[in-house]
Protein backbone atom coordinates (compact mmCIF):
# COMPACT_ATOMS: atom_id res chain seq x y z
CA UNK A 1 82.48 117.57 132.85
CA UNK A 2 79.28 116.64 134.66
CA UNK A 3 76.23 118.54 135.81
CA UNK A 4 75.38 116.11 138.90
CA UNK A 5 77.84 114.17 141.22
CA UNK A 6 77.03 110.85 140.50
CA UNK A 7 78.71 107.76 141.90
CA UNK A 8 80.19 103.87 140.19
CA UNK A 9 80.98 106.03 136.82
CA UNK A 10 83.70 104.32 134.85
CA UNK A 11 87.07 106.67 134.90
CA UNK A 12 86.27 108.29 131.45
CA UNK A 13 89.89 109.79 130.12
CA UNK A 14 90.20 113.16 129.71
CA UNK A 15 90.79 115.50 126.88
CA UNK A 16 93.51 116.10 125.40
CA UNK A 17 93.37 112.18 125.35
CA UNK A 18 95.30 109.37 123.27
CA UNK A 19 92.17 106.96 124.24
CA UNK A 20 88.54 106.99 124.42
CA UNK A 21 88.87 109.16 121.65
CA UNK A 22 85.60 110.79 119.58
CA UNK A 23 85.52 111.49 116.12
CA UNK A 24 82.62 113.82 114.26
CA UNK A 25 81.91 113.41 111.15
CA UNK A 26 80.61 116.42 109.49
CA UNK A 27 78.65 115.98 106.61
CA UNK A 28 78.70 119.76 105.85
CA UNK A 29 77.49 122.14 108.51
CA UNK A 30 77.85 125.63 108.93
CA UNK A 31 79.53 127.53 111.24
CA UNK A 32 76.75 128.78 112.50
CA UNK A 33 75.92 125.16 113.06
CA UNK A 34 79.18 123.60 114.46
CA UNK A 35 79.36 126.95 116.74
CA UNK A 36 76.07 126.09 118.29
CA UNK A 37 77.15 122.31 118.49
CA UNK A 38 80.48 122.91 119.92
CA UNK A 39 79.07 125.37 122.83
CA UNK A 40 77.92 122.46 124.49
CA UNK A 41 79.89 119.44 123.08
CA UNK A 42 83.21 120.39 122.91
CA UNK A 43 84.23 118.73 126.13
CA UNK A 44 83.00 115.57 124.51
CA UNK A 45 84.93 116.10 120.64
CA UNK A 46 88.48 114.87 119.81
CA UNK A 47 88.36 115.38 116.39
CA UNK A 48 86.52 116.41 113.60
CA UNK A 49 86.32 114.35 109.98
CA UNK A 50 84.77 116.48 106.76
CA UNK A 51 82.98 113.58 105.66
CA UNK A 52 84.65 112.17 101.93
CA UNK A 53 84.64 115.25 99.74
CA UNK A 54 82.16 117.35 101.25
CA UNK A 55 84.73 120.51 102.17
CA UNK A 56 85.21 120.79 97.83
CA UNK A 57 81.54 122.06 97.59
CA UNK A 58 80.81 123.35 101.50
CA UNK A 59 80.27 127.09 101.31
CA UNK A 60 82.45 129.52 103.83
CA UNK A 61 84.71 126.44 104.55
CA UNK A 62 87.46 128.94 105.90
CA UNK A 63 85.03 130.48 108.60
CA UNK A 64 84.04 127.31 109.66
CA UNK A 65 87.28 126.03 110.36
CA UNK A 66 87.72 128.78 112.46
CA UNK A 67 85.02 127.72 114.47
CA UNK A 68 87.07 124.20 115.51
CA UNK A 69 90.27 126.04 115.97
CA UNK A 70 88.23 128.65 118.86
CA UNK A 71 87.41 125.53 120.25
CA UNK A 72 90.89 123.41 120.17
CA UNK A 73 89.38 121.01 118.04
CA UNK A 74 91.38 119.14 115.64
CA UNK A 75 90.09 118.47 111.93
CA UNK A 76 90.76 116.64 108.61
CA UNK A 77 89.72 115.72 105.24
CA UNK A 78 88.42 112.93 103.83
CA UNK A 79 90.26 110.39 102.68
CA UNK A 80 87.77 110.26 99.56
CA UNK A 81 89.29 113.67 98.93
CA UNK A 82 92.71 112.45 99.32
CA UNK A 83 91.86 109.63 96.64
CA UNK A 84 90.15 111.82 94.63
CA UNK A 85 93.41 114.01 94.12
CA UNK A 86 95.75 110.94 94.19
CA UNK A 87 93.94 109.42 91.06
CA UNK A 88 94.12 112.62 88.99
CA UNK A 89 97.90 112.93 89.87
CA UNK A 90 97.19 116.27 91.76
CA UNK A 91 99.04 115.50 94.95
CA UNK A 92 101.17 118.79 95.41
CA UNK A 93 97.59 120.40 94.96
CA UNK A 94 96.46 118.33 97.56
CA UNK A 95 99.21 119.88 99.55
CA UNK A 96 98.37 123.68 98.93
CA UNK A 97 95.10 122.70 100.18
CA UNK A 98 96.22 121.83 103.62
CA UNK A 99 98.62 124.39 103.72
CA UNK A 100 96.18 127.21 102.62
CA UNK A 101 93.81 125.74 105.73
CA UNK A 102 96.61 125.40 107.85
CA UNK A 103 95.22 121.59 108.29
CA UNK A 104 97.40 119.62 110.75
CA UNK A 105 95.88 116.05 110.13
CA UNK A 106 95.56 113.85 107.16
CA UNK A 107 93.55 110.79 106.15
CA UNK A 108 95.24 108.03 104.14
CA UNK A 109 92.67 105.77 102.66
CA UNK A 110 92.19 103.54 99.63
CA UNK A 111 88.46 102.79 99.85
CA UNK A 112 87.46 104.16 96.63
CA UNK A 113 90.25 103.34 94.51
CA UNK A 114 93.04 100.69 94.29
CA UNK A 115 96.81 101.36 95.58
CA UNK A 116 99.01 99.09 96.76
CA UNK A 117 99.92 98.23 100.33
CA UNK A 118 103.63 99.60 99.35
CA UNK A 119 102.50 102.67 97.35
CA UNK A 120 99.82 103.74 100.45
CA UNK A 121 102.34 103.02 103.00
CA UNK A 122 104.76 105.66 101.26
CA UNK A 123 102.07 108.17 101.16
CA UNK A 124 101.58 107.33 104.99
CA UNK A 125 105.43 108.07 105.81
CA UNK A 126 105.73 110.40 103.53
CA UNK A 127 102.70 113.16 105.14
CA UNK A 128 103.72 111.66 108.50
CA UNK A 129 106.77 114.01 108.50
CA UNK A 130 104.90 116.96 109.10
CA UNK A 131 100.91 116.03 110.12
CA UNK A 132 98.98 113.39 112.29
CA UNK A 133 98.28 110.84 109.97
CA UNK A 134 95.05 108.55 110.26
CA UNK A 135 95.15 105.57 107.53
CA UNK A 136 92.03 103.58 107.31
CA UNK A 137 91.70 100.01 106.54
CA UNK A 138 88.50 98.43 104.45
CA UNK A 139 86.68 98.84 101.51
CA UNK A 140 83.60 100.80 100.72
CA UNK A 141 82.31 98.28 99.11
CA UNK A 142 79.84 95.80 100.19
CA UNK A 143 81.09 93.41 97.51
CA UNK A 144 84.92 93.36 98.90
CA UNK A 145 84.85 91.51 101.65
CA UNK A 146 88.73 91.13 103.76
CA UNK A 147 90.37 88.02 105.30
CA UNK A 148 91.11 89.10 108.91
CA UNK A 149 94.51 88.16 108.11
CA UNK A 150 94.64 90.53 106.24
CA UNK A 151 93.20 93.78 107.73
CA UNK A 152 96.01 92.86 110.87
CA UNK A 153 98.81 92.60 108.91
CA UNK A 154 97.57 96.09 106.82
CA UNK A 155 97.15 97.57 110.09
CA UNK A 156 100.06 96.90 111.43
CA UNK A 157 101.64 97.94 108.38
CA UNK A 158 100.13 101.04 107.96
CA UNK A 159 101.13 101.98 111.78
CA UNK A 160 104.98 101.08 111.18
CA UNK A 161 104.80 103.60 108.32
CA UNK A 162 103.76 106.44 110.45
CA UNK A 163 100.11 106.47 110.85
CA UNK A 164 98.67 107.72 114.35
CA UNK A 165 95.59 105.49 114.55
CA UNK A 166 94.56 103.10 111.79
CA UNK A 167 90.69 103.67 111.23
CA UNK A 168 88.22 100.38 110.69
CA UNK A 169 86.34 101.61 108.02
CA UNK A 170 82.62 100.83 107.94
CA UNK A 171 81.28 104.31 105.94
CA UNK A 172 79.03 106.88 107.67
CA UNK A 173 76.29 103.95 107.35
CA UNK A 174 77.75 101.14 109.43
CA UNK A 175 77.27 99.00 106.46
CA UNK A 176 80.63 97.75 105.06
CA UNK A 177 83.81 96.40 106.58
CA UNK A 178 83.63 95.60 109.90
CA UNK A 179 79.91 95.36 109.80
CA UNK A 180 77.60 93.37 107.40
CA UNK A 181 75.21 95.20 104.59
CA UNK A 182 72.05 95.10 107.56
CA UNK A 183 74.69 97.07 110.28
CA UNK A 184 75.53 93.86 111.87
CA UNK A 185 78.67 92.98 113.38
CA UNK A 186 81.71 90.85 112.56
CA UNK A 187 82.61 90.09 115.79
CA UNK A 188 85.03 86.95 114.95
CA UNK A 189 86.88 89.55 112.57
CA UNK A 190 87.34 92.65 115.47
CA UNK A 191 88.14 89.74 118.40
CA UNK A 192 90.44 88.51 115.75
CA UNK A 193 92.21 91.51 114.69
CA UNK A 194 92.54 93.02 118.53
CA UNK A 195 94.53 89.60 119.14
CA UNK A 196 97.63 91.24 117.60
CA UNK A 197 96.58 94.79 117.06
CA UNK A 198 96.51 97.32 120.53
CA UNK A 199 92.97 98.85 120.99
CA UNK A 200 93.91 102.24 121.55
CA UNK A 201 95.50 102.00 118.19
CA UNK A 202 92.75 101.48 116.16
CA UNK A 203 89.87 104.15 115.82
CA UNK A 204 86.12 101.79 115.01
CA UNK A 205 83.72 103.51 112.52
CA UNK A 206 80.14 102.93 114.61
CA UNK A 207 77.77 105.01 113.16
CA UNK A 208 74.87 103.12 114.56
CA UNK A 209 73.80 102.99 118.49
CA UNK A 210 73.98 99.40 118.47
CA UNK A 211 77.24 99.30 117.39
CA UNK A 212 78.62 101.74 119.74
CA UNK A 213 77.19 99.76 122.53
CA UNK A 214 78.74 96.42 121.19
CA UNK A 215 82.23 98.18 121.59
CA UNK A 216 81.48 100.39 124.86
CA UNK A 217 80.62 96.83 126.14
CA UNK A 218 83.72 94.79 124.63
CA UNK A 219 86.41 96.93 125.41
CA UNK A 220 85.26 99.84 127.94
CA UNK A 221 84.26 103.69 127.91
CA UNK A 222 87.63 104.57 126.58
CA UNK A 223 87.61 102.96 123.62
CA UNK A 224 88.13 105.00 120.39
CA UNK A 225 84.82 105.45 118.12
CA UNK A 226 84.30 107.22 115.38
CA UNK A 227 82.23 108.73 112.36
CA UNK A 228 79.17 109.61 114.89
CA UNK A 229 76.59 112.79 113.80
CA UNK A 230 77.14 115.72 115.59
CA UNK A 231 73.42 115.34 116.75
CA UNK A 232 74.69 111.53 118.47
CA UNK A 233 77.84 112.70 120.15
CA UNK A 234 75.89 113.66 123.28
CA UNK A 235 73.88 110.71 123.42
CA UNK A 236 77.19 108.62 122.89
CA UNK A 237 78.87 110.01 125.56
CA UNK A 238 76.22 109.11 128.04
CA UNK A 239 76.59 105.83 126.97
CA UNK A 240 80.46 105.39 127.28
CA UNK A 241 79.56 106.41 131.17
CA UNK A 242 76.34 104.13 131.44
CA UNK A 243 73.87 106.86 131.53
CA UNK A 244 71.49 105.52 128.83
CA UNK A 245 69.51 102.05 129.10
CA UNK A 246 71.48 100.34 127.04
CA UNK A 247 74.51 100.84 129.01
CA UNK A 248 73.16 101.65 133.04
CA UNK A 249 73.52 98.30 134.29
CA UNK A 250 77.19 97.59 132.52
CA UNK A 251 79.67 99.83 134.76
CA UNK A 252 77.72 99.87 138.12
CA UNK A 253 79.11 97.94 141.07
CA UNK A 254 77.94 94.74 141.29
């Protein structure tokens, strides 16, 4: 929705969309806060992450919830959590938890902890019976570094097994897997994995404005971006339509 008719925008999709998709990451907000950030964002939210672990030790979790369900907007856990119960052996807890929250998404990640490429495509088909599954792909740590070879053919994987989109993980920081430790970006690994992996398949962590630009300009205003602040998802948006310097010149007739 726009507040001024403007001409030579790019055809942004619309919501509910499979493409061009948004992800929040909330790193524990109230619902006080994501009701006053949803009143004039929500047009511009696909779905909401609670960041890692942060929903084990977020006060009033249930009321907030109910906040993104007033406002259609989907929401998940974070696959830290996930790990977190995996490791323990507390997966039917894990369970109760989404069921008690009436959660309809999952994350599937193996950032923090090691699982094989069979075991964590099991998990995947397994929760993909009854939710959305996201799986993401890359490690949290800056001292892992993955062969592109290897993050297609886990991608791919991952997606035969069930998974809806297959995240590129780079942490709320932009620091790690896709990008370098100073938020720069691999662009010979993304070119390299988009060769055999569709683009609306994948979902790019790009915490960091220049990032988001780098992708905005490499694969257009509908491509799927993820883990931005609540307080960036505004300013984001005006960039996927070239309404921010950094994007004006990039969609308008030339």
């Amino acid at each position: 929705m726009l507040n001024y008719p403007l001409s030579q925008l790019p055809p942004r999709s619309a919501k509910p969309r499979t493409e061009g998709i948004t992800m929040v990451m909330d790193k524990g907000s109230s619902a006080r806060e994501a009701e006053d950030f949803l009143s004039v964002a929500a047009d511009h939210v696909d779905i909401i992450k609670l960041g890692w672990a942060t929903s084990a030790v977020t006060a009033n979790l249930a009321e907030k919830l109910e906040v993104y369900r007033k406002y259609d907007i989907p929401f998940y856990l974070g696959g830290t959590l996930l790990e977190a119960f995996y490791i323990r052996g507390q997966m039917d807890e894990y369970r109760r938890i989404l069921e008690k929250f009436e959660i309809k998404y999952v994350e599937v990640s193996d950032g923090s902890i090691e699982i094989s490429t069979k075991d964590k495509c099991e998990l995947i088909s397994t929760f993909a019976k009854d939710y959305t599954v996201l799986s993401e792909v890359g490690s949290k740590s800056t001292n892992k570094v993955i062969p592109p070879y290897m993050w297609v053919d886990m991608m791919q994987k991952e997606l035969d097994a069930g998974s809806w989109k297959v995240i590129a993980e780079a942490r709320e920081s932009g620091t790690v897997g896709m990008f370098r430790g100073d938020g720069a970006i691999r662009g010979d690994l993304i070119e390299e994995i988009l060769v055999d992996i569709p683009a609306d398949k994948i979902l790019w962590e790009a915490p960091q404005k220049s990032q988001q630009v780098w992708f905005i300009k490499l694969l257009g205003c509908n491509v799927n971006l993820g883990n931005i602040a609540s307080a960036e998802l505004i300013p984001l948006e005006t960039l996927r339509l070239g309404l921010r310097g950094d994007t004006f010149h990039h969609f308008l007739d030339q």
